[in-house]
Protein backbone atom coordinates (compact mmCIF):
# COMPACT_ATOMS: atom_id res chain seq x y z
CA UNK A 1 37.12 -37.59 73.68
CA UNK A 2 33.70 -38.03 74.27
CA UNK A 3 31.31 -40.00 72.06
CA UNK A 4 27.45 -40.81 71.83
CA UNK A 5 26.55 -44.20 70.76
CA UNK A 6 23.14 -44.91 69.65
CA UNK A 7 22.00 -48.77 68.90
CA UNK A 8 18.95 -50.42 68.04
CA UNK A 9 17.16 -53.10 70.11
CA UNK A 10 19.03 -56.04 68.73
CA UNK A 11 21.89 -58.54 69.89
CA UNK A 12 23.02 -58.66 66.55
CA UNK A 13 23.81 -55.07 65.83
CA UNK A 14 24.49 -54.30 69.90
CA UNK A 15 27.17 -57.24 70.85
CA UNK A 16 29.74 -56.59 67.61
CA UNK A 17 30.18 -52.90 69.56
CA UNK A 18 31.31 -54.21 72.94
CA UNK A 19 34.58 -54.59 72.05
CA UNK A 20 35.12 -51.21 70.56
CA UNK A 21 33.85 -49.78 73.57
CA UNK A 22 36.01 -51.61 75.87
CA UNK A 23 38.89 -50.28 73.38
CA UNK A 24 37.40 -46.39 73.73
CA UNK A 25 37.02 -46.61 77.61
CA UNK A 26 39.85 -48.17 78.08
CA UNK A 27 42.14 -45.45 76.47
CA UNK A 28 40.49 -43.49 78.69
CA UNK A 29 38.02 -41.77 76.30
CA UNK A 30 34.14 -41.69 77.88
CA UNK A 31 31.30 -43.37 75.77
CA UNK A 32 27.53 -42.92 76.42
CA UNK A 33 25.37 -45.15 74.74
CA UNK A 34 21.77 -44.39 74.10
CA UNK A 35 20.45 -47.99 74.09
CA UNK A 36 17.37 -50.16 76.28
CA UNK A 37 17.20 -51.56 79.59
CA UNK A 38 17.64 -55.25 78.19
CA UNK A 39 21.48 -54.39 77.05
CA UNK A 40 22.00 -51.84 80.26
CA UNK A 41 24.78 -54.75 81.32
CA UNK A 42 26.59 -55.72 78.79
CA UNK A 43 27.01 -52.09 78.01
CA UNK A 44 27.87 -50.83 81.39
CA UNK A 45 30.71 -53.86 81.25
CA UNK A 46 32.57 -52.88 78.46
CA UNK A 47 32.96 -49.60 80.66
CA UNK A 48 29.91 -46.96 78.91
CA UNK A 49 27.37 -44.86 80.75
CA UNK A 50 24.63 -46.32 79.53
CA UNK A 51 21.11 -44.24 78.76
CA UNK A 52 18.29 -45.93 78.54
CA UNK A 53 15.93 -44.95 75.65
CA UNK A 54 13.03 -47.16 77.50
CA UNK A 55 9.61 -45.70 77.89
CA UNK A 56 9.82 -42.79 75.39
CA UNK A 57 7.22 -44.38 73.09
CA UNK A 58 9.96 -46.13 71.18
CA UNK A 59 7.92 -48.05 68.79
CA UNK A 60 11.21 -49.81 67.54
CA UNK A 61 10.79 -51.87 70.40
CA UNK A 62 7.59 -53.73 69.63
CA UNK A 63 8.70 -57.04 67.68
CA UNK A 64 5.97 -57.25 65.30
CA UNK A 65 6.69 -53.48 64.45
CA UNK A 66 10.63 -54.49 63.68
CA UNK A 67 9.51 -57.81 61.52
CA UNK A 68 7.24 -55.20 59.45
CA UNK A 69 10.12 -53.19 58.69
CA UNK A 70 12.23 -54.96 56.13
CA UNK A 71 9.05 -55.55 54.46
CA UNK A 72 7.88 -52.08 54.29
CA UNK A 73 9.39 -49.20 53.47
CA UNK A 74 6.70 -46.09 54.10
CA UNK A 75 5.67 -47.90 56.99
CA UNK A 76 9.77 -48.14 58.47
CA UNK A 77 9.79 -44.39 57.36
CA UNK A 78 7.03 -43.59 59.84
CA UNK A 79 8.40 -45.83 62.52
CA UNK A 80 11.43 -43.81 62.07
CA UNK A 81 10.19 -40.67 62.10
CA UNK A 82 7.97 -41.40 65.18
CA UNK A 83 10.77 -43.18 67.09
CA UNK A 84 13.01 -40.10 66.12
CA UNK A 85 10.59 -37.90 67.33
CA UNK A 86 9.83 -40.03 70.33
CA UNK A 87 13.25 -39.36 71.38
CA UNK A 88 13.53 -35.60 70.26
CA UNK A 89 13.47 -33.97 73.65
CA UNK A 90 15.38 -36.73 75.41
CA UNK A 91 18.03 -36.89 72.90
CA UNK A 92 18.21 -32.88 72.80
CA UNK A 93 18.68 -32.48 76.14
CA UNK A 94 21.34 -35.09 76.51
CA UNK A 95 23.43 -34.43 73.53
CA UNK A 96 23.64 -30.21 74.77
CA UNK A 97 24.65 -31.95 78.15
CA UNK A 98 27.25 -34.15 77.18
CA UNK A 99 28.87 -32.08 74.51
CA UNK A 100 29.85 -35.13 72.36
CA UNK A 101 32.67 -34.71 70.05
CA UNK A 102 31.37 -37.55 68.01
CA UNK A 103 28.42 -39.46 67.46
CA UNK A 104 28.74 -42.90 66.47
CA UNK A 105 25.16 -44.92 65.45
CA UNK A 106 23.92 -48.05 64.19
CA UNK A 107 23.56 -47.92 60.03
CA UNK A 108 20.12 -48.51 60.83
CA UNK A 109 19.58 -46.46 64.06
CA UNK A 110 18.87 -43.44 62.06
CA UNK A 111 18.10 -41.46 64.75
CA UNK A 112 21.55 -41.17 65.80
CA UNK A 113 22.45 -40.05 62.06
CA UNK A 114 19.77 -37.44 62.57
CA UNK A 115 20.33 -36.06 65.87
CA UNK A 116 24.11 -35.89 64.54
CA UNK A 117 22.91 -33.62 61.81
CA UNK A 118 20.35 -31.29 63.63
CA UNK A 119 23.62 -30.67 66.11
CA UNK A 120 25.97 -30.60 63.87
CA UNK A 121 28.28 -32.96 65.27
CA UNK A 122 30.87 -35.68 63.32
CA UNK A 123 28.81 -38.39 62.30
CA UNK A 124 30.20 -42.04 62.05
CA UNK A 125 28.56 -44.80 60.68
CA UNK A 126 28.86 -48.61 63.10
CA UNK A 127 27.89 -51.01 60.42
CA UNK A 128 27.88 -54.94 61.89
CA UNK A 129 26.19 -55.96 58.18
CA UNK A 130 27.89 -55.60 54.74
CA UNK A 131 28.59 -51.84 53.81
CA UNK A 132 25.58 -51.12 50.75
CA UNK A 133 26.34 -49.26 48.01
CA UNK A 134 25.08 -49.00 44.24
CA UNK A 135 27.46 -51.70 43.94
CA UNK A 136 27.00 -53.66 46.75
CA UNK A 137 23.57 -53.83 46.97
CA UNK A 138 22.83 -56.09 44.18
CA UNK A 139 24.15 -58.84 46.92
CA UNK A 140 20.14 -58.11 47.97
CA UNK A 141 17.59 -58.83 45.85
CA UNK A 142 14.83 -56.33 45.73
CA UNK A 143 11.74 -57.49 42.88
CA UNK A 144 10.09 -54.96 40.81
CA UNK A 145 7.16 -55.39 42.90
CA UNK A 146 9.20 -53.64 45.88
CA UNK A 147 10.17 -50.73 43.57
CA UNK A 148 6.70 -50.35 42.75
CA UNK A 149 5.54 -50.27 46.17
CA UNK A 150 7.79 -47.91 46.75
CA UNK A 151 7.31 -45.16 44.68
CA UNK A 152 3.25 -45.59 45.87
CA UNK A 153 4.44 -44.74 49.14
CA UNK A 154 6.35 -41.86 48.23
CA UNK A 155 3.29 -39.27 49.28
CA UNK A 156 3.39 -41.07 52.71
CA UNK A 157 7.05 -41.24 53.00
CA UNK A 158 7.35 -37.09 51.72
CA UNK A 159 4.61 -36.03 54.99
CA UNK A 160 6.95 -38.14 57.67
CA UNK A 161 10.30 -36.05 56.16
CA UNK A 162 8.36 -32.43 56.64
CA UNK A 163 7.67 -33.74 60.20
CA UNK A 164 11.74 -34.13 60.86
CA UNK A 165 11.90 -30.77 59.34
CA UNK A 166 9.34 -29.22 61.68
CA UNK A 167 11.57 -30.30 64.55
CA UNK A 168 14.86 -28.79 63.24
CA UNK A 169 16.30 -31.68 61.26
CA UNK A 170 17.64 -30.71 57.92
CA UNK A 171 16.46 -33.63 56.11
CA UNK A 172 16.15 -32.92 52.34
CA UNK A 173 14.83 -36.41 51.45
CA UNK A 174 14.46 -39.95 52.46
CA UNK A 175 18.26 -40.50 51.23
CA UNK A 176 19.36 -38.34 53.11
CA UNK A 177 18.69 -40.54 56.17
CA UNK A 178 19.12 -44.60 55.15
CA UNK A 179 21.98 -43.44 52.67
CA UNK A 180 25.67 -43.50 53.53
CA UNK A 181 28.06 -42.66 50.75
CA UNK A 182 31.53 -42.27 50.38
CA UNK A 183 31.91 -39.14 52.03
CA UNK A 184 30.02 -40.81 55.36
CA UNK A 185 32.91 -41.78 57.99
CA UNK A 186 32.05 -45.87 58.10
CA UNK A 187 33.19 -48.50 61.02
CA UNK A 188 32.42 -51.91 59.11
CA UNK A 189 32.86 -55.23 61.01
CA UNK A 190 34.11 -57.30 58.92
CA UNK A 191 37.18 -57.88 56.44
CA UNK A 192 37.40 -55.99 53.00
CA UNK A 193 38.43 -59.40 51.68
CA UNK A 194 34.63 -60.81 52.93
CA UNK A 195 33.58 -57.41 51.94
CA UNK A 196 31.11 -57.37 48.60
CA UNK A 197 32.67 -54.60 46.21
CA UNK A 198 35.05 -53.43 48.46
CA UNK A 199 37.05 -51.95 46.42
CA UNK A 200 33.92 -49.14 45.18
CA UNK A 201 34.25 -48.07 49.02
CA UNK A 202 36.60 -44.72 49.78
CA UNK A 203 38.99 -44.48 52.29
CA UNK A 204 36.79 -43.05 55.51
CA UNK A 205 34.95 -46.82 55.18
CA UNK A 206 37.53 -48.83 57.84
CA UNK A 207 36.92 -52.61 57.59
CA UNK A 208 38.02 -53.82 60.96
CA UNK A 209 37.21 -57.55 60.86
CA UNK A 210 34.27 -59.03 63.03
CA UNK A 211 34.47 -58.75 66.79
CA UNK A 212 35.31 -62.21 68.27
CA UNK A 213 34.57 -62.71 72.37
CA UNK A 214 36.58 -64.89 74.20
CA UNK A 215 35.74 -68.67 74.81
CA UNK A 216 33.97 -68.91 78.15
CA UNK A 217 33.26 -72.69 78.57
CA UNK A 218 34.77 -75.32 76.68
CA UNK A 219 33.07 -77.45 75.06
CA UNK A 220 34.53 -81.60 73.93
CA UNK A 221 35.04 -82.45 70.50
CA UNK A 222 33.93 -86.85 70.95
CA UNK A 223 33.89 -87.53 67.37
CA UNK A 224 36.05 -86.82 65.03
CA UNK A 225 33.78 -84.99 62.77
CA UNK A 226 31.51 -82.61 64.67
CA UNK A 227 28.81 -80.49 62.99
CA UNK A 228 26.92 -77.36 65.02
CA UNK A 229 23.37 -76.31 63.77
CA UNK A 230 22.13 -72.81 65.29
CA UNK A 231 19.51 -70.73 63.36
CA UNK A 232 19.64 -67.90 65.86
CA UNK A 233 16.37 -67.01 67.74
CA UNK A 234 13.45 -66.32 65.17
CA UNK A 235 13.54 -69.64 63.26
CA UNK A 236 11.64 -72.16 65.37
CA UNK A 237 11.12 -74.65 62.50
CA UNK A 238 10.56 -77.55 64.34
CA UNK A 239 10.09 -79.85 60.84
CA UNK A 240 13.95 -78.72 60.25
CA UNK A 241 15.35 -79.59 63.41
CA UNK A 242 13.41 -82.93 63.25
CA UNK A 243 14.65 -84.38 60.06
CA UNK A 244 18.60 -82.84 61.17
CA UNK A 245 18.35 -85.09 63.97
CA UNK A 246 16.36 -87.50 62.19
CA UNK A 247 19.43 -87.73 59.38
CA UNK A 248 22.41 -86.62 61.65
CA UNK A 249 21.06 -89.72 64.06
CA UNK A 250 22.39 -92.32 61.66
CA UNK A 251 25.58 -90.83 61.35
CA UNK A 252 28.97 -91.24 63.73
CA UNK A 253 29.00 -87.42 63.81
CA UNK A 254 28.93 -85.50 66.95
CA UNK A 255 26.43 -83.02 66.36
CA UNK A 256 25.59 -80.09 68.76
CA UNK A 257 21.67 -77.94 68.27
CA UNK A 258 21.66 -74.77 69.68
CA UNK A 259 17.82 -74.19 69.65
CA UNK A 260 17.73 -70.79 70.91
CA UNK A 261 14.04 -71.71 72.33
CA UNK A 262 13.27 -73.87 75.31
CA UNK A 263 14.30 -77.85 73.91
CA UNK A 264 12.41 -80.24 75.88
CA UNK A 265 10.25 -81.14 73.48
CA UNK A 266 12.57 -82.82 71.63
CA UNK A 267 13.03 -86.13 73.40
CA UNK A 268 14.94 -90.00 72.79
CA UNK A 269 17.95 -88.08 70.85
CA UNK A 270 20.06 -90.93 69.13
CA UNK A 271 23.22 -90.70 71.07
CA UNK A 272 25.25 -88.07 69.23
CA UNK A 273 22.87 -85.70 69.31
CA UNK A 274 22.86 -82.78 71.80
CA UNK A 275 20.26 -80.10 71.92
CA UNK A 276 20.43 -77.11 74.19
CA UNK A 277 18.73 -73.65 74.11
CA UNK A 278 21.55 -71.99 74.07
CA UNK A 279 25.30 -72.48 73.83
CA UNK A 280 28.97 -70.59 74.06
CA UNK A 281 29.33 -70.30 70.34
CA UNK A 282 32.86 -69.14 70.02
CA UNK A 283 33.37 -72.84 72.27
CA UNK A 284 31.09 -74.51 69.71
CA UNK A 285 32.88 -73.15 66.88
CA UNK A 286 36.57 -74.01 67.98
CA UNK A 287 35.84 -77.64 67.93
CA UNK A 288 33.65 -77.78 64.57
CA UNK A 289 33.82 -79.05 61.21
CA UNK A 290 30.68 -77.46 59.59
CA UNK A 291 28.47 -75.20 60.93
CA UNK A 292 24.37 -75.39 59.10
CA UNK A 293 23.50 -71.66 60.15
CA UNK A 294 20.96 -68.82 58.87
CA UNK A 295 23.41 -66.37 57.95
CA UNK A 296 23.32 -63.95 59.88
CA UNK A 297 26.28 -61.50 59.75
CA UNK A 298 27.76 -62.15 62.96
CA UNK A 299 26.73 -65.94 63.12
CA UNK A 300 28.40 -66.45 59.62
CA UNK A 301 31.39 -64.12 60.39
CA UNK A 302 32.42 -66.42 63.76
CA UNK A 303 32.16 -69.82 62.15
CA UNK A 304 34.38 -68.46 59.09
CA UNK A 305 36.93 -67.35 62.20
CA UNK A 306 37.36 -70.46 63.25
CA UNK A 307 37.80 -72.07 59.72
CA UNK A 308 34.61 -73.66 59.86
CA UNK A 309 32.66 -74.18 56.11
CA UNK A 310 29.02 -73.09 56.23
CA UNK A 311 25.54 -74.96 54.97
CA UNK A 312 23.64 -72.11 54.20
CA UNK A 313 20.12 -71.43 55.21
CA UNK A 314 19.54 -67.82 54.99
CA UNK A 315 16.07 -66.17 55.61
CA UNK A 316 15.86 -62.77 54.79
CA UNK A 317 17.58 -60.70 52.35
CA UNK A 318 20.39 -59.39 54.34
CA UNK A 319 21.40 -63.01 55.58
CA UNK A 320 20.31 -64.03 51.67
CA UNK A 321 23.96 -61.33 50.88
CA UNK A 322 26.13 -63.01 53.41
CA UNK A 323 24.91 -66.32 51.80
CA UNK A 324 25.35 -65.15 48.31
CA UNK A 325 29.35 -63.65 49.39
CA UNK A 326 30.19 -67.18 51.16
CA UNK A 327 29.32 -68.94 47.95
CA UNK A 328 31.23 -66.56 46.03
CA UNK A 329 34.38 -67.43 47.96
CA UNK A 330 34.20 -71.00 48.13
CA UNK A 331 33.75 -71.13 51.54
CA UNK A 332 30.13 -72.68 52.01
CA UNK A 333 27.29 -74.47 50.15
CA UNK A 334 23.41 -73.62 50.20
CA UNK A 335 20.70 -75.95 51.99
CA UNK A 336 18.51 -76.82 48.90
CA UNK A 337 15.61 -77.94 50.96
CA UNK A 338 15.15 -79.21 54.35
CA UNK A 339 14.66 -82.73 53.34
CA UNK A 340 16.91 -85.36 54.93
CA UNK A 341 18.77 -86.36 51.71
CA UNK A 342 19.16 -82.02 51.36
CA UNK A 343 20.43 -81.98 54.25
CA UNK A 344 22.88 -84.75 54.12
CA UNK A 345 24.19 -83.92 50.75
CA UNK A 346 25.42 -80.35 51.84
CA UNK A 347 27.28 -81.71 54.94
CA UNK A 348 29.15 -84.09 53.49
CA UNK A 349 30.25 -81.58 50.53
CA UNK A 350 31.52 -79.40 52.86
CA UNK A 351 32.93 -82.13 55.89
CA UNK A 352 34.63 -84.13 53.07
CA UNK A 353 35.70 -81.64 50.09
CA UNK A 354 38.83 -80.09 51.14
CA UNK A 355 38.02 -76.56 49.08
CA UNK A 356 35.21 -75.56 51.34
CA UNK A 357 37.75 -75.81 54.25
CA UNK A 358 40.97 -73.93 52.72
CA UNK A 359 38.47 -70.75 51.48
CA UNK A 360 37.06 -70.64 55.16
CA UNK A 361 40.67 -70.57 55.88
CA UNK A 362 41.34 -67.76 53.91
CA UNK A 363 38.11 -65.78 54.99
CA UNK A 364 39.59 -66.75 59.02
CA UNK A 365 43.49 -65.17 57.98
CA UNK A 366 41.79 -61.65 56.06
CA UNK A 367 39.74 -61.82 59.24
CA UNK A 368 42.62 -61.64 61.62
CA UNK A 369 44.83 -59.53 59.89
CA UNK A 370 42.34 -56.70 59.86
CA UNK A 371 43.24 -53.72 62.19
CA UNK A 372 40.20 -54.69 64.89
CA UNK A 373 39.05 -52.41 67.57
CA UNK A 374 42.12 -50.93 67.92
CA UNK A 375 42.02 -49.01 63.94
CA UNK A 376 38.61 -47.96 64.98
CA UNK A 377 40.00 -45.92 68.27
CA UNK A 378 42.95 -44.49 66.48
CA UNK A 379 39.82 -44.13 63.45
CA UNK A 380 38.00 -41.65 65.80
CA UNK A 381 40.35 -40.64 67.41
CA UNK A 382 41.25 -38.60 64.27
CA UNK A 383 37.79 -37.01 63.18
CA UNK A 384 37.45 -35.81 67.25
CA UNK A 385 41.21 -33.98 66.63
CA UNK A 386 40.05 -32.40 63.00
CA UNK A 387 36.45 -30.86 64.84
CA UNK A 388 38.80 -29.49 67.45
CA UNK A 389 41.39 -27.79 64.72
């Protein structure tokens, strides 16, 4: 079997694949993953032939462009369209050379979807967020103020759609491209237990539990309550960190700050404190009792693996869902503010109130009992099998 991968520029939505891929090349099936130069290793490791989608006037890369996205819709149409079209020739010419039987992409990589449909080749769906539906979507709150911005950006959105047209993509509408349905073959990475509304998704939407990487370096546990703070790369709040370790100092806690930005100036730590730009997580995890993290999915997802309760800071919508489904299930409670006493409250409901810890539990065991990497083989396995009948 062969299979085309297509990812966006982004840890988050690139490292959840990994294992998959290791799974596919390792039952001997070939994967070649249309991704950029900054991922070219990981990617090559798990045993892909990478292609690098560098230097095609990818305007997905530019990081102001990606922070406009979520906040824009005509202007993420465009950027799709032009990245799409960016791509076009590249793409073409690849995809008629490799002769994919599948094409697996990113639920946000919409290029994939679309160079899928202008080949007419199986199209599967790699989600490493929630799955959205009618249902589902209500875990993100859109105002009326988006909706309205919307529809005045319809006219913009309609010219960008005749473009993909033009080129030979059979794109009726802007639906057709950000919309999966049940009909759309679906690789989700988490559990349908974590799952909003799981039970509104069909059959070809396989929930195969998040991704977890080994431990590489192990980290000691010197208190017996130990509490890990990580807010990913983009939040560089320094007044946050401050009053953590301002708070956290006072306490007998071990307490571990992955910074994910250059530490040093944060200086004279009380003595529990550790700060560090960047940490094995998974080792983090193993040994901790709460976790104060931004939500993201795959953040979230590996301190609920290791049965670890979550303060919960998200800051965007998508991380504002994974918030919203943790609360729902017991398993974490929400920073009010970044005060000191905020801050202090939250950990010790969730160090000290047994409930927070038995519903991570249960998150952890629907985790692990989920079919992994190896449903997802077997998965498309079966769709490359039905093209060839």
């Amino acid at each position: 079997m062969k299979i085309a991968w297509f990812c966006i520029p982004a840890h988050g939505h690139t490292n959840p694949t990994l294992n998959l891929v290791r799974e596919l090349t390792g039952a001997g099936h070939q994967v070649f993953y249309f991704s950029f130069e900054l991922f070219r290793e990981k990617i090559e490791e798990a045993g892909a032939v990478f292609i690098g989608c560098d230097g095609q006037d990818f305007e997905m890369e530019d990081k102001e462009n990606a922070d406009r996205v979520g906040k824009d819709k005509a202007f993420a149409t465009e950027l799709l369209v032009s990245s799409t079209l960016a791509l076009d020739d590249m793409t073409t010419e690849k995809i008629r050379e490799i002769r994919p039987d599948v094409i697996v992409s990113d639920s946000v990589a919409f290029w994939g979807k679309l160079v899928a449909m202008k080949h007419g080749i199986p199209y599967v769906s790699s989600t490493t967020t929630f799955a959205f539906n009618r249902y589902s979507a209500s875990y993100i709150e859109e105002t009326p103020w988006d909706i309205v911005k919307m529809l005045f950006a319809m006219p913009r959105i309609e010219k960008q759609i005749r473009r993909l047209r033009e080129k030979g993509y059979p794109v009726k509408g802007i639906l057709d491209i950000v919309q999966n349905d049940n009909e759309t073959n679906t690789i989700v990475y988490t559990s349908s237990y974590f799952q909003p509304r799981s039970e509104t998704f069909s059959g070809r939407y396989h929930f195969i539990g998040p991704q977890i990487r080994p431990i590489r370096d192990r980290f000691e546990k010197t208190a017996e309550k130990t509490v890990y703070i990580s807010m990913g790369t983009i939040n560089q709040n320094r007044e946050f960190y401050r009053n953590c370790i301002r708070a956290l100092g006072k306490t007998d806690w071990q307490v571990i700050i992955s910074m994910g930005t250059n530490p040093d100036h944060f200086r004279d730590l009380p003595g529990n404190i550790r700060v560090y730009e960047s940490v094995d997580q998974m080792a983090v995890l193993s040994i901790s009792d709460a976790f104060i993290t931004h939500c993201g999915m795959n953040s979230a997802s590996e301190g609920l693996y290791f049965r670890v309760p979550l303060v919960l800071f998200p800051q965007t919508p998508e991380q504002g869902a994974v918030a919203k489904r943790t609360l729902e299930l017991g398993a974490g409670v929400m920073l009010r503010s970044i005060s000191e006493e905020d801050i202090l409250e939250a950990l010790d409901r969730v160090l000290f109130e047994p409930s927070y810890k038995e519903n991570a539990a249960r998150i952890s065991d629907s985790f692990r009992s989920c079919g992994g990497a190896a449903e997802a083989r077997a998965f498309l396995e079966e769709i490359a099998e039905g093209r060839e009948e």
